[in-house]
C-alpha atoms as a PDB file:
ATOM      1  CA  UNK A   1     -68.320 194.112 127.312  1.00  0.00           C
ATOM      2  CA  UNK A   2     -71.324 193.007 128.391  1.00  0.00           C
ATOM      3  CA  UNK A   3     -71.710 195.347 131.564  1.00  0.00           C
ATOM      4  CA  UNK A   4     -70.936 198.225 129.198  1.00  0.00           C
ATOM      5  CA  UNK A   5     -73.800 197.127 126.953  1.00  0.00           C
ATOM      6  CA  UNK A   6     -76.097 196.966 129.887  1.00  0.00           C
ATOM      7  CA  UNK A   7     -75.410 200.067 131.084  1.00  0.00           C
ATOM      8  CA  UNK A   8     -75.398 201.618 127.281  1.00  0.00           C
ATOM      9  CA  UNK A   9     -79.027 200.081 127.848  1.00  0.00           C
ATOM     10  CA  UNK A  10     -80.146 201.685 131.252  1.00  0.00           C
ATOM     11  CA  UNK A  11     -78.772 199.892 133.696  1.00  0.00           C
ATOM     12  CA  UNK A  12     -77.900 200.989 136.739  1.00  0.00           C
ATOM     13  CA  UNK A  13     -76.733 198.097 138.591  1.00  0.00           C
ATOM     14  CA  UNK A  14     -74.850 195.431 137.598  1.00  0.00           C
ATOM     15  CA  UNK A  15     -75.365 192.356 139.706  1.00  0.00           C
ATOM     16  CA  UNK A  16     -71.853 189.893 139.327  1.00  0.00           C
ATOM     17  CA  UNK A  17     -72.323 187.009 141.182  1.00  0.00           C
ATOM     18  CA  UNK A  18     -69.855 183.509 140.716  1.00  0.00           C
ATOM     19  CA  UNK A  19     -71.791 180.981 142.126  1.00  0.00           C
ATOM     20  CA  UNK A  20     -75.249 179.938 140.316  1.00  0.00           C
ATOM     21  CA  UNK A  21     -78.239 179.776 142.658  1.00  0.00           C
ATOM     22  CA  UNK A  22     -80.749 178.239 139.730  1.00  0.00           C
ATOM     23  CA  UNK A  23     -82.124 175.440 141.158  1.00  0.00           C
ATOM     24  CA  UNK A  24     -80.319 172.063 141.647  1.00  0.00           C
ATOM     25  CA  UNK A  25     -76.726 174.222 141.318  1.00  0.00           C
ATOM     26  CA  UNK A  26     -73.607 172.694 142.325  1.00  0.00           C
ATOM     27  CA  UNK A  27     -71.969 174.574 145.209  1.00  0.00           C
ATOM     28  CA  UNK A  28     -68.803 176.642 144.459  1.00  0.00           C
ATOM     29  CA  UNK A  29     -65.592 176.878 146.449  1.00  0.00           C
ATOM     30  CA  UNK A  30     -64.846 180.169 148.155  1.00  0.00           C
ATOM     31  CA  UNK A  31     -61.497 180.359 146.605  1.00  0.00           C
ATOM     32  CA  UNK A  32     -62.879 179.826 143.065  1.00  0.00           C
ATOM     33  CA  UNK A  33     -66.057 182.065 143.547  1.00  0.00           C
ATOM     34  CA  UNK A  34     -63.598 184.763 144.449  1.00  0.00           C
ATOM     35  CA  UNK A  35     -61.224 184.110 141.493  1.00  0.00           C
ATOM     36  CA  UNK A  36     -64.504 184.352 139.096  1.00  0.00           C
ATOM     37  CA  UNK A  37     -66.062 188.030 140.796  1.00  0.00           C
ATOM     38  CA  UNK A  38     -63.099 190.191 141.816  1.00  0.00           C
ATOM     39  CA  UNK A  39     -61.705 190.540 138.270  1.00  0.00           C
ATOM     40  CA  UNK A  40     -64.704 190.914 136.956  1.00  0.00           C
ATOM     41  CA  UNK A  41     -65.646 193.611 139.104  1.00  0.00           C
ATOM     42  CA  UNK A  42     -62.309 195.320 138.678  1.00  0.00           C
ATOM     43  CA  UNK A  43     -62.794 195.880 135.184  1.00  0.00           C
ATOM     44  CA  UNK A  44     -65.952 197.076 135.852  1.00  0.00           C
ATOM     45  CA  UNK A  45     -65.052 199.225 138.397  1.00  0.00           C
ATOM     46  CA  UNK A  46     -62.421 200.521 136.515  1.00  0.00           C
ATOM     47  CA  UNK A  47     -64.237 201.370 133.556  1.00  0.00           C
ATOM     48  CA  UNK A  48     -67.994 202.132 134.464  1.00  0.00           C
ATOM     49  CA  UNK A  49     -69.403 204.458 136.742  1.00  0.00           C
ATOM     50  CA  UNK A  50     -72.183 201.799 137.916  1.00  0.00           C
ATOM     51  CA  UNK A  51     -73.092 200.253 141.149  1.00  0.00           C
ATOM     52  CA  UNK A  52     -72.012 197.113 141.735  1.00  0.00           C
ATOM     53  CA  UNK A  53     -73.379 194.218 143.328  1.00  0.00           C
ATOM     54  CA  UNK A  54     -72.141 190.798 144.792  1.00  0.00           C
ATOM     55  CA  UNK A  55     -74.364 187.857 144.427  1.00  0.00           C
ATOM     56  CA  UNK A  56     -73.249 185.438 147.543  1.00  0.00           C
ATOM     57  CA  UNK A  57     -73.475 184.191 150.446  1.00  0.00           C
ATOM     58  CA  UNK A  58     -70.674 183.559 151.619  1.00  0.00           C
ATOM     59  CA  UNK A  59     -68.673 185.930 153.881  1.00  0.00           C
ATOM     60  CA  UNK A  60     -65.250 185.676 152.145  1.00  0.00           C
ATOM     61  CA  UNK A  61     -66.885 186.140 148.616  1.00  0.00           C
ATOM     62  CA  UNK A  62     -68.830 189.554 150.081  1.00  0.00           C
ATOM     63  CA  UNK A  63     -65.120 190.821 151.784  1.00  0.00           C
ATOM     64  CA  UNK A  64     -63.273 190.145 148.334  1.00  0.00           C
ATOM     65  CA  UNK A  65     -65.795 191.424 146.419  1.00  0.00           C
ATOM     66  CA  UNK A  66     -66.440 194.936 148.069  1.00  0.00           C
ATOM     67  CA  UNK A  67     -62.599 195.117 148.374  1.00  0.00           C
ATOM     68  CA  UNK A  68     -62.739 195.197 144.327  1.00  0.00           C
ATOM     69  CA  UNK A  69     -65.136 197.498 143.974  1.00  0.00           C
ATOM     70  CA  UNK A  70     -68.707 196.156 144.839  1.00  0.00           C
ATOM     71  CA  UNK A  71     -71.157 198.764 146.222  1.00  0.00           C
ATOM     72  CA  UNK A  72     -74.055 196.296 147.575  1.00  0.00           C
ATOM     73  CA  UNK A  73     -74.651 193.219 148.562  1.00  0.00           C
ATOM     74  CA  UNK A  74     -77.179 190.492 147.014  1.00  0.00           C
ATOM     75  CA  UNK A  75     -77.494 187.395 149.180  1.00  0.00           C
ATOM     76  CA  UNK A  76     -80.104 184.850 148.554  1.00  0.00           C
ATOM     77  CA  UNK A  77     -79.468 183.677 152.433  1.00  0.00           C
ATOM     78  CA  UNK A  78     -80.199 186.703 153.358  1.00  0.00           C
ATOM     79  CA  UNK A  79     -76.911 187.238 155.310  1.00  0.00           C
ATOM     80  CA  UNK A  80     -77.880 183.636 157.262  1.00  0.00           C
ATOM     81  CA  UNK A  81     -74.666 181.943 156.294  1.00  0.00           C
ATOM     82  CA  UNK A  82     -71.854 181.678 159.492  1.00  0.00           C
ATOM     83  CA  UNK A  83     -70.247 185.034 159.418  1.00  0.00           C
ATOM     84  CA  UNK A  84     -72.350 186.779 156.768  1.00  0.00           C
ATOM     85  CA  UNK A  85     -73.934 189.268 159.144  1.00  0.00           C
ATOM     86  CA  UNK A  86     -70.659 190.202 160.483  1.00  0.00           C
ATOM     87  CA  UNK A  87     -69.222 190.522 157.062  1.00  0.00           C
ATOM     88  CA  UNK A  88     -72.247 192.753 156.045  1.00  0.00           C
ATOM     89  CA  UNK A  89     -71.471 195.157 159.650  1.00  0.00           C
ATOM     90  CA  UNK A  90     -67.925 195.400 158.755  1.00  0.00           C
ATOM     91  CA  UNK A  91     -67.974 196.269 155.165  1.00  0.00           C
ATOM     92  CA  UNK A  92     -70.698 199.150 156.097  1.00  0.00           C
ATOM     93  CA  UNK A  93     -72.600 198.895 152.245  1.00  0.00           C
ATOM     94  CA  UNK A  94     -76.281 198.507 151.574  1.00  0.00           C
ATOM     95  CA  UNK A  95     -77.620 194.776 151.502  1.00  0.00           C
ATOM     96  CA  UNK A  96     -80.178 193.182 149.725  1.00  0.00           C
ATOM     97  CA  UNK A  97     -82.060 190.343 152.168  1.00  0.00           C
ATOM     98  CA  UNK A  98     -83.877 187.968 149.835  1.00  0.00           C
ATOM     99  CA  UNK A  99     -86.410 185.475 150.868  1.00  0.00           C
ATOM    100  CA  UNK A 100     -86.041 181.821 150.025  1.00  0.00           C
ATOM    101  CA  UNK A 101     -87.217 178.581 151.011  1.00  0.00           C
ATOM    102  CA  UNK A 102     -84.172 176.251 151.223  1.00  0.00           C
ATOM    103  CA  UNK A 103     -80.747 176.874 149.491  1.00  0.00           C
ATOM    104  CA  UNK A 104     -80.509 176.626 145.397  1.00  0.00           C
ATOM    105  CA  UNK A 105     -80.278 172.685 145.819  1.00  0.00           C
ATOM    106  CA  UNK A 106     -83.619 172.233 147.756  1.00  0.00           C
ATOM    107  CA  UNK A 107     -85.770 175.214 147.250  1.00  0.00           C
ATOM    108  CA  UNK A 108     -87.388 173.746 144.732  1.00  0.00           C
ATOM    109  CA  UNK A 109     -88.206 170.117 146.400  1.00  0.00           C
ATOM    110  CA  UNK A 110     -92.041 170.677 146.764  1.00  0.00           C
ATOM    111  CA  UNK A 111     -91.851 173.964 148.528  1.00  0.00           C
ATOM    112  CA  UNK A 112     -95.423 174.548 150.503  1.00  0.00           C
ATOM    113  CA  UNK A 113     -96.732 178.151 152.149  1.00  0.00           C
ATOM    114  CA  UNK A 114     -99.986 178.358 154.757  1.00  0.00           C
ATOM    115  CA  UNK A 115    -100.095 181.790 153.241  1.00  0.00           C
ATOM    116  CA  UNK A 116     -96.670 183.080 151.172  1.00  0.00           C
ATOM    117  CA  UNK A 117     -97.167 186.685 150.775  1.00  0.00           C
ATOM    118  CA  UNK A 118     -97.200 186.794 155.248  1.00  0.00           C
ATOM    119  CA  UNK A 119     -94.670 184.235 155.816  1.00  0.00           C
ATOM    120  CA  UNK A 120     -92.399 186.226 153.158  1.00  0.00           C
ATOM    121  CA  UNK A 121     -92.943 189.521 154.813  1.00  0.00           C
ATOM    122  CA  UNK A 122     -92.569 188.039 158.101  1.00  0.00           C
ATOM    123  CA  UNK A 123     -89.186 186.280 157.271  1.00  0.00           C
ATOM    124  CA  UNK A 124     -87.838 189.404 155.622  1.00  0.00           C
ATOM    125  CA  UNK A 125     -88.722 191.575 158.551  1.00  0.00           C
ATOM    126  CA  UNK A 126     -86.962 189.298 161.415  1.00  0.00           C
ATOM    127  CA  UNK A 127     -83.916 189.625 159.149  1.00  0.00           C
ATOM    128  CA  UNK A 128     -84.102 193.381 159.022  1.00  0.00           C
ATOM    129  CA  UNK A 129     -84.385 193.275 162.869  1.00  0.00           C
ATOM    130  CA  UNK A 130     -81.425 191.128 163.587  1.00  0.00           C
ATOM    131  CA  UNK A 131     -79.423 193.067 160.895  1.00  0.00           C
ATOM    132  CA  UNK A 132     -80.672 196.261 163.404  1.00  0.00           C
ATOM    133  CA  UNK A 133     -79.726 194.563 166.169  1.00  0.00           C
ATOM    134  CA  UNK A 134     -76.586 193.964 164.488  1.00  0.00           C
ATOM    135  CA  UNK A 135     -75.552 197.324 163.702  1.00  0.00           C
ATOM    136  CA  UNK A 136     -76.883 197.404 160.097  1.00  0.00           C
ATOM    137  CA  UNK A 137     -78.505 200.876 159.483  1.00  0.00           C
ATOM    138  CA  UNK A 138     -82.216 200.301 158.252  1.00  0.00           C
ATOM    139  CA  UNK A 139     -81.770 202.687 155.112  1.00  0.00           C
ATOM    140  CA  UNK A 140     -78.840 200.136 154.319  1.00  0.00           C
ATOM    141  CA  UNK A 141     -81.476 197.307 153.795  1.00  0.00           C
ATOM    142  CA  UNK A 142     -83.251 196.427 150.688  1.00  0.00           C
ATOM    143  CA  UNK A 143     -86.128 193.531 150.584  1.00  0.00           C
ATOM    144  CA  UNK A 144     -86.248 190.845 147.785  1.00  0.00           C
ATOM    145  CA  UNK A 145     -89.358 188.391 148.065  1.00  0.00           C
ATOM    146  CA  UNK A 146     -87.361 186.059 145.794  1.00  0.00           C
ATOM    147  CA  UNK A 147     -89.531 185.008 143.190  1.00  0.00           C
ATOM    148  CA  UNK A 148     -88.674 181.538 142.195  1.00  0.00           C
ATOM    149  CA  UNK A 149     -86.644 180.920 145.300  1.00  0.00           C
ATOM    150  CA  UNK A 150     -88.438 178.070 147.118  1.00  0.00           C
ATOM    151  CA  UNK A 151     -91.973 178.784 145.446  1.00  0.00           C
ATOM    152  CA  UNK A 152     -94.231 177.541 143.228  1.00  0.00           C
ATOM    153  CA  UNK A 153     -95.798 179.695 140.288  1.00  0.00           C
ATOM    154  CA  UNK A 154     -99.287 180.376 142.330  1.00  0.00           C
ATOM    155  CA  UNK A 155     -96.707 181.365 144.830  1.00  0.00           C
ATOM    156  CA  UNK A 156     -95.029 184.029 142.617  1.00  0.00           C
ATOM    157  CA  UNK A 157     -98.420 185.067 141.364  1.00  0.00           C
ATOM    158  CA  UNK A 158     -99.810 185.321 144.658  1.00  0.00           C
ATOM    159  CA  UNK A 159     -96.334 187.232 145.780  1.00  0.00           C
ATOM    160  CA  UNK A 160     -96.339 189.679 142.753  1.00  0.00           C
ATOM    161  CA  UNK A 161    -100.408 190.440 143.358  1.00  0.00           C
ATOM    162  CA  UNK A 162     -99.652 191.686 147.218  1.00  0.00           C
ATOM    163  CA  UNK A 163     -96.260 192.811 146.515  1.00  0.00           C
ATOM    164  CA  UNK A 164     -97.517 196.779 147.913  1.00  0.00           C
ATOM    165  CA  UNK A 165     -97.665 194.567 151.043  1.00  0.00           C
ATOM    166  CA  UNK A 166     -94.052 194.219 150.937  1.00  0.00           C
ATOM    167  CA  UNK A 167     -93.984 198.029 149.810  1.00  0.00           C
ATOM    168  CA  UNK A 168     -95.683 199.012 152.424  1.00  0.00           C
ATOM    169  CA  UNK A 169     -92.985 197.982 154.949  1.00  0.00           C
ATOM    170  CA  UNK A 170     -91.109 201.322 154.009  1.00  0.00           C
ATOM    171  CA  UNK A 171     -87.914 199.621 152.819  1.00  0.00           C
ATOM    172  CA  UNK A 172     -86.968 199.816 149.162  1.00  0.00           C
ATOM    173  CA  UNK A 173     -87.866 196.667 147.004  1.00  0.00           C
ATOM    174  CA  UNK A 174     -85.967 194.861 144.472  1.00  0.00           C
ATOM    175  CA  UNK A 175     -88.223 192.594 142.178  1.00  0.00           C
ATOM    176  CA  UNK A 176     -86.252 189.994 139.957  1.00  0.00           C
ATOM    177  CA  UNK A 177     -88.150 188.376 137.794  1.00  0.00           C
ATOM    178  CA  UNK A 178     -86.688 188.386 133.806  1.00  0.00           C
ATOM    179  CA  UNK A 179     -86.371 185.380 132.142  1.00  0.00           C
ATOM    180  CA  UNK A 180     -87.728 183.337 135.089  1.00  0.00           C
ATOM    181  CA  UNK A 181     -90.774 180.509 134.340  1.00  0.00           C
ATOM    182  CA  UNK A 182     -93.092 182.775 136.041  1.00  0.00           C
ATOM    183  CA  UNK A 183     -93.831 184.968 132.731  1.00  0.00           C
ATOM    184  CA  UNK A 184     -94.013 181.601 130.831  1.00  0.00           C
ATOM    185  CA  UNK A 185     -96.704 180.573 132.894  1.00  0.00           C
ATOM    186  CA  UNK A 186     -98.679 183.721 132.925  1.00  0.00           C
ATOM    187  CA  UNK A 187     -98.216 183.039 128.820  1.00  0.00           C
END
């Protein structure tokens, strides 16, 4: 019901994802993660016409999920986790690398940049190349500089005043930043 609103809305991808990555979140077994997403996509496979995306990291979780229905992948490891790259070759859908600075239970334990906005391009661009190197077609890749992943808010401000400098690396950009502390703190 509530993809349908979204999509009644404007959406035009729905991101399901079984596992929370806010920070301090308890780690969720594969087999559980699994039995959360897949039905969830099914029925909104089966009644949307909406690209789908898989929040995880873990390999299993991205296999299940695009066997559902999923059209993309979202992984806040940025396809680091064992067997997540190989996952990503095999299934053959677009990916979405995101930056972050730890995993959802440290990224926020004093997190500390020389200069954020190069060390997140930097990051994001060795992952494209190994996911080249890999076999990953560049026009499957999608950068995410992961606002509130491992940064502070002068971070995220900082990020989100140079974000053409992520542009300018000629990959598409997703920016996620509803309902995250950074607008409160602009406020």
């Amino acid at each position: 019901a509530q993809a349908k609103k979204m999509v009644a809305d404007g959406a035009t991808i729905i991101d399901v994802g079984g596992e929370s990555t806010r920070p301090g979140a308890a780690i969720v077994p594969v087999e559980q993660e699994i039995e959360r997403v897949v039905p969830v996509i099914e029925a909104i496979r089966s009644e949307l016409d909406v690209v789908i995306s898989i929040d995880t990291s873990k390999p299993e979780v991205m296999r299940a999920a695009v066997n559902a229905g999923a059209n993309l992948i979202n992984d806040v490891q940025a396809l680091r986790v064992e067997g997540a790259l190989q996952a990503a070759v095999d299934l053959s859908v677009p990916i979405c690398l995101m930056h972050a600075q730890g995993t959802p239970q440290t990224m926020q334990n004093d997190p500390r940049y020389d200069d954020v906005v190069t060390e997140v391009i930097d990051f994001l661009l060795e992952r494209v190349k190994v996911c080249e190197q890999a076999g990953i077609a560049r026009s499957q890749l999608i950068l995410d500089p992961g606002f509130r992943f491992g940064k502070r808010a002068s971070h995220n401000l900082r990020l989100m005043k140079h974000l053409n400098k992520l542009i300018e690396q000629g990959l598409p950009v997703l920016v996620g930043v509803s309902r995250k502390s950074i607008i409160g703190a602009l406020l």
